[in-house]
C-alpha atoms as a PDB file:
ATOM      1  CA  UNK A   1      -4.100 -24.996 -11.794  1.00  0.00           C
ATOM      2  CA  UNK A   2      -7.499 -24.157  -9.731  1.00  0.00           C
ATOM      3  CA  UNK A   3      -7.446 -20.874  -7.815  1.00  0.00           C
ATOM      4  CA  UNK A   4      -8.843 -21.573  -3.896  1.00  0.00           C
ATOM      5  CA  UNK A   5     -10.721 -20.256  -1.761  1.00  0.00           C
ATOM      6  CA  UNK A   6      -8.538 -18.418   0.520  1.00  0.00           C
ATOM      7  CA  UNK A   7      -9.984 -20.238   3.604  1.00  0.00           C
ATOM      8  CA  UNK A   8      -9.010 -23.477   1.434  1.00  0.00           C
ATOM      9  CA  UNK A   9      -5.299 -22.420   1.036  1.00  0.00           C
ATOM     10  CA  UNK A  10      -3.220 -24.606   3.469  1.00  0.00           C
ATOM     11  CA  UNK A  11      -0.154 -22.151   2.989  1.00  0.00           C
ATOM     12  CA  UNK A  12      -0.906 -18.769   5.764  1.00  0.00           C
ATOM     13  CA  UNK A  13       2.039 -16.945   4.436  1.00  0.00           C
ATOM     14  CA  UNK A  14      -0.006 -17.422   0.926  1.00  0.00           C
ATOM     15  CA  UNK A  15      -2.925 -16.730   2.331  1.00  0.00           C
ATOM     16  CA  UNK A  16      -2.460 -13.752   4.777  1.00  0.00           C
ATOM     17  CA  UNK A  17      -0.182 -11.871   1.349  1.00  0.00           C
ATOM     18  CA  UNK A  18      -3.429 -12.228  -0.730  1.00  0.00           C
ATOM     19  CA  UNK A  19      -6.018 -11.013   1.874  1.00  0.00           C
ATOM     20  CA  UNK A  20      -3.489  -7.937   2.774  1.00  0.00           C
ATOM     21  CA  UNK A  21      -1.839  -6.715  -0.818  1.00  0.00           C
ATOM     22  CA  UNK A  22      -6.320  -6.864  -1.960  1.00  0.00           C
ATOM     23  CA  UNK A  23      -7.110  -4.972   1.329  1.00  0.00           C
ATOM     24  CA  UNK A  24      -4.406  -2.369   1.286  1.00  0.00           C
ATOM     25  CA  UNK A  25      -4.183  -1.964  -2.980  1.00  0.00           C
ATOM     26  CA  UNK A  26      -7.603  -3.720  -4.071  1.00  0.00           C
ATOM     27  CA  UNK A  27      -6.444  -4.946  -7.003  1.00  0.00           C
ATOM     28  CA  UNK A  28      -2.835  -6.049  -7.375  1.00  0.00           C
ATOM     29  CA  UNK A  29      -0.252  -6.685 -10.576  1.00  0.00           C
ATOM     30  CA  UNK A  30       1.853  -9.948 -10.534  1.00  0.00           C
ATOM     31  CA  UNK A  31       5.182  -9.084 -12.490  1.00  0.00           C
ATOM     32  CA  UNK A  32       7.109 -11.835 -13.356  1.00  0.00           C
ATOM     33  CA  UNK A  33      10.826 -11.853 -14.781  1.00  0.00           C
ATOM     34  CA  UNK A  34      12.737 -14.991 -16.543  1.00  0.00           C
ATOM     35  CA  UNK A  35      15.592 -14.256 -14.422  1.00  0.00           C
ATOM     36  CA  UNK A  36      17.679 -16.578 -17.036  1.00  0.00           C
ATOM     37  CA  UNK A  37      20.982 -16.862 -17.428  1.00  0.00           C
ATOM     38  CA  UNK A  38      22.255 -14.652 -20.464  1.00  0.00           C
ATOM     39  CA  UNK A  39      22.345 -11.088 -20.582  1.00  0.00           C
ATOM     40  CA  UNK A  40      18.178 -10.369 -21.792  1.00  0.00           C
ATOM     41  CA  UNK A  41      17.142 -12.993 -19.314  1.00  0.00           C
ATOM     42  CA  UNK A  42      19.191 -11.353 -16.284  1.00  0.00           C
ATOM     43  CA  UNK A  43      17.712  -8.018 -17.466  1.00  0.00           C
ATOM     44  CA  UNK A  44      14.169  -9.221 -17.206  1.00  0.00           C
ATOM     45  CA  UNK A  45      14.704  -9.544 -13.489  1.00  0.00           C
ATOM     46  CA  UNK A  46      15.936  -5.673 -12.811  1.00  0.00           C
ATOM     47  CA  UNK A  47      12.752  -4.586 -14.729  1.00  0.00           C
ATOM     48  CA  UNK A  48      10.454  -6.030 -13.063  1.00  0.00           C
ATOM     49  CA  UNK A  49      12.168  -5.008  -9.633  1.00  0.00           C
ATOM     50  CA  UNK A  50      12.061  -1.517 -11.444  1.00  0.00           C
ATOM     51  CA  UNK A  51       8.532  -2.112 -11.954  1.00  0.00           C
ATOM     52  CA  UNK A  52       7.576  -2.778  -8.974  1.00  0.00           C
ATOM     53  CA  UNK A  53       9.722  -0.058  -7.362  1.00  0.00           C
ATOM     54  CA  UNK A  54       7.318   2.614  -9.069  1.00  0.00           C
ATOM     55  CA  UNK A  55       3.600   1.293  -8.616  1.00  0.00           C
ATOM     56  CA  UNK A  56       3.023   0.626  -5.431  1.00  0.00           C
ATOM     57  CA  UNK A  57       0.211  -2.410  -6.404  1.00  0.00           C
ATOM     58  CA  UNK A  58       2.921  -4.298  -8.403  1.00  0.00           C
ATOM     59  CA  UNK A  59       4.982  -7.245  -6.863  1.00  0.00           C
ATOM     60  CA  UNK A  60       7.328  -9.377  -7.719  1.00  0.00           C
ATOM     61  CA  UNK A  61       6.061 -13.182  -7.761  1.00  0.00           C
ATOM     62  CA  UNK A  62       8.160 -15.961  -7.730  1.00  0.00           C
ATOM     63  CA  UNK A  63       7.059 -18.207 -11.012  1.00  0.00           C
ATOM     64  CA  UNK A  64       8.494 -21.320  -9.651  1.00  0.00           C
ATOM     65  CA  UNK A  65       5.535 -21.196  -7.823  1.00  0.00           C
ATOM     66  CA  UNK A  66       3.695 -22.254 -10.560  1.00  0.00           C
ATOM     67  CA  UNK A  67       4.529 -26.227 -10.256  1.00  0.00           C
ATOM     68  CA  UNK A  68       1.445 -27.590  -8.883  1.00  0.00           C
ATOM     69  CA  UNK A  69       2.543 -28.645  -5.485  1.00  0.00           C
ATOM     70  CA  UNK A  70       4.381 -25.558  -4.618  1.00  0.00           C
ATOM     71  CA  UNK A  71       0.895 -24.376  -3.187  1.00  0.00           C
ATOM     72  CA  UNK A  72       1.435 -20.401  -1.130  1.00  0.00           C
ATOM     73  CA  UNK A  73       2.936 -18.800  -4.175  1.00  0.00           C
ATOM     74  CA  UNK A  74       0.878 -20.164  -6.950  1.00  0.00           C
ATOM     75  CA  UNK A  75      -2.291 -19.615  -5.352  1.00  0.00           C
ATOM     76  CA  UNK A  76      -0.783 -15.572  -4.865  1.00  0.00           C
ATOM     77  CA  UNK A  77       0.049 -15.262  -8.364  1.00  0.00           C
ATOM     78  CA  UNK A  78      -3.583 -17.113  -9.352  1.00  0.00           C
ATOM     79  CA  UNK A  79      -5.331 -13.711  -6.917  1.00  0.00           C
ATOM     80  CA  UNK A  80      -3.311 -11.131  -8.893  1.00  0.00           C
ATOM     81  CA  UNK A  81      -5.757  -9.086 -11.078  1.00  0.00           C
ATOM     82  CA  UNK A  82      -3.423  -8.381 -13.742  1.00  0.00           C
ATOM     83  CA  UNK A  83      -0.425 -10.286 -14.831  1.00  0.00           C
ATOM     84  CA  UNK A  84       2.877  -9.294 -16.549  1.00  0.00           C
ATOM     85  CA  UNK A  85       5.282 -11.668 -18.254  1.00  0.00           C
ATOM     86  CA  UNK A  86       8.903 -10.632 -19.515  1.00  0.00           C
ATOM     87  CA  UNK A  87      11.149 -13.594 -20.868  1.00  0.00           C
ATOM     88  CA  UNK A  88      14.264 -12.689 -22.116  1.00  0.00           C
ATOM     89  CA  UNK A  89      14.206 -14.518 -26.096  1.00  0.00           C
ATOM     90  CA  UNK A  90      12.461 -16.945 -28.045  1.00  0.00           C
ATOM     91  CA  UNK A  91      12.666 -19.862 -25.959  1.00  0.00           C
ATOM     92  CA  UNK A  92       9.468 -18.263 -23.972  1.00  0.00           C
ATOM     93  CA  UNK A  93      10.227 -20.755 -20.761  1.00  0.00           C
ATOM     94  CA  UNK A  94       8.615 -18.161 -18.393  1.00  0.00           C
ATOM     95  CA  UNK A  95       5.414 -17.461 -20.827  1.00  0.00           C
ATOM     96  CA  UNK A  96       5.062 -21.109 -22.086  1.00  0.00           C
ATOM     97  CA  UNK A  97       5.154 -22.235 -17.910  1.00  0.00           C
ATOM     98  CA  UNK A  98       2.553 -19.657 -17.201  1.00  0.00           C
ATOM     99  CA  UNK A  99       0.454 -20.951 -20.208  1.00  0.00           C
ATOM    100  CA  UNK A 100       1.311 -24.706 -19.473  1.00  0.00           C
ATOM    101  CA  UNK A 101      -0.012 -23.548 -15.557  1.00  0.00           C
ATOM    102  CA  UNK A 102      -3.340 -22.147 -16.545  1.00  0.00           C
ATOM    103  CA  UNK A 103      -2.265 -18.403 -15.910  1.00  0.00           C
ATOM    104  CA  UNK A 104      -3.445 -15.493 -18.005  1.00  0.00           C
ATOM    105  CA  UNK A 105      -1.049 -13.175 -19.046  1.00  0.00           C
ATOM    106  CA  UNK A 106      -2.146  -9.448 -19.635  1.00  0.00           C
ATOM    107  CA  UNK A 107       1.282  -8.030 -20.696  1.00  0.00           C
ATOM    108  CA  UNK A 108       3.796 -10.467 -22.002  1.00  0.00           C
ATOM    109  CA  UNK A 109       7.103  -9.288 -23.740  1.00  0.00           C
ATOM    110  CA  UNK A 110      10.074 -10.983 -24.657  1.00  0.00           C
ATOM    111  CA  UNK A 111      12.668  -9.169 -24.948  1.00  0.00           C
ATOM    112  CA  UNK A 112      14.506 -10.115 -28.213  1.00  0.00           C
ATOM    113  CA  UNK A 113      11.364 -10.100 -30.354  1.00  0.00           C
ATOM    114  CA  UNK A 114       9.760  -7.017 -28.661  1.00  0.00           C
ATOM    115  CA  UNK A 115      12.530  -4.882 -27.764  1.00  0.00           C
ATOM    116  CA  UNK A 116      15.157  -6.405 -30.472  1.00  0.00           C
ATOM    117  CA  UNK A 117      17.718  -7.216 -27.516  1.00  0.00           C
ATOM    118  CA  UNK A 118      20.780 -10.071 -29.201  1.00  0.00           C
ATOM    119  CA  UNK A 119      21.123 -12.659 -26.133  1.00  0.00           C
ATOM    120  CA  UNK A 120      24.716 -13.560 -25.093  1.00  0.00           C
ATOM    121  CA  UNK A 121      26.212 -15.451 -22.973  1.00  0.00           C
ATOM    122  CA  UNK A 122      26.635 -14.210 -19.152  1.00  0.00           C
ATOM    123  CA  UNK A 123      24.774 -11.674 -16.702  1.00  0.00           C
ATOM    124  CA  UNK A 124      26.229  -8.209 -18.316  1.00  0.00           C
ATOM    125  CA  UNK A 125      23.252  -5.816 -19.805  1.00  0.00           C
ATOM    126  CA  UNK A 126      23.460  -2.514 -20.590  1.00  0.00           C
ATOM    127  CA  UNK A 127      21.289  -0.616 -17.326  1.00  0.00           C
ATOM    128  CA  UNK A 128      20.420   2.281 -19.651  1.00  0.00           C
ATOM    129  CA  UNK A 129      18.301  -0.052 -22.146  1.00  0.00           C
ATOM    130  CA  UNK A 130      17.196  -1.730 -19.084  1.00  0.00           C
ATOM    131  CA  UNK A 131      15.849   1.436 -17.595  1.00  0.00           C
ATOM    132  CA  UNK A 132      13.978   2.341 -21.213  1.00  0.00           C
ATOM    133  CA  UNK A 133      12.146  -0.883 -21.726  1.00  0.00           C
ATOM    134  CA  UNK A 134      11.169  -0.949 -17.704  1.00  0.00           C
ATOM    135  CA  UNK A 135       9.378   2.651 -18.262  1.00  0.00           C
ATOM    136  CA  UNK A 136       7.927   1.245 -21.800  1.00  0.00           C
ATOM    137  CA  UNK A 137       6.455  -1.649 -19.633  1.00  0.00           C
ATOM    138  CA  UNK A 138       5.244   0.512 -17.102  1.00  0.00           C
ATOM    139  CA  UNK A 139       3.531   3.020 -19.369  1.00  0.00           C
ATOM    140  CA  UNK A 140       1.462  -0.178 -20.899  1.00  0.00           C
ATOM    141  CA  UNK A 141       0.980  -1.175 -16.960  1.00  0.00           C
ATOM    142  CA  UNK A 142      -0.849   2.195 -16.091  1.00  0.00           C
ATOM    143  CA  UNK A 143      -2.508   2.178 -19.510  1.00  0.00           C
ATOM    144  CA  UNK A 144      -4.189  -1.332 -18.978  1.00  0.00           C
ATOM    145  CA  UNK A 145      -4.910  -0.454 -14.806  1.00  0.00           C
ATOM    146  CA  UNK A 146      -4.760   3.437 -14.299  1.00  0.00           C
ATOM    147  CA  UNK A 147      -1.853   2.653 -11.594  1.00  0.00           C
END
């Protein structure tokens, strides 16, 4: 996937997010969560909204943006300066699309191998291990970007 010029991007949603998150924060953090289905993958969701909730340059992007014809939200994610990755286990899905889609990842975790999470079946995590890994993540966030 080619990044455009923003005058090139046919999406203004896409376009007018990129050209205002730069102006306001200069440089800006994609963070990207798995969302999947069992308990890690649901968890990698509510840390990057975490994230996100506590530096102000972060945002949430939406990775099925990344298929080539969704346009607006891949070209955002392709203007982000830094990118984080969190997929739940070993399957990778999130990491391997980003890879598959051209898209550098700065910070990628999973969260069985990294953080030695057991996946189950179903959307229940335990919030305090959320909370621990999300301030993990974000201490590696303002180590790589002084956010």
């Amino acid at each position: 996937m080619k990044k455009k010029l923003i005058s090139q991007i046919n999406n203004p949603d896409a376009a007018d997010t990129i050209t205002n998150q730069h102006k306001k924060f200069g440089k800006t953090i994609g963070v990207n969560g798995c969302f999947g289905s069992s308990n890690i993958g649901q968890m990698t969701g509510f840390i990057a909204r975490k994230i996100v909730s506590e530096i102000p340059s972060a945002f949430m992007r939406c990775p099925i943006g990344l298929y080539p014809e969704v346009e607006g939200p891949s070209q955002v994610m392709l203007y982000d300066d830094y990118q984080v990755v969190i997929d739940g286990c070993k399957g990778k899905c999130l990491g391997l699309t980003c890879e598959k889609a051209g898209l550098s990842m700065d910070l990628y975790y999973t969260l069985d191998d990294n953080f030695s999470l057991k996946k189950k079946p179903g959307p229940d995590f335990d919030e305090q291990k959320m909370n621990e890994i999300a301030d993990l993540i974000i201490k590696d966030i303002r180590k790589m970007t002084d956010a």
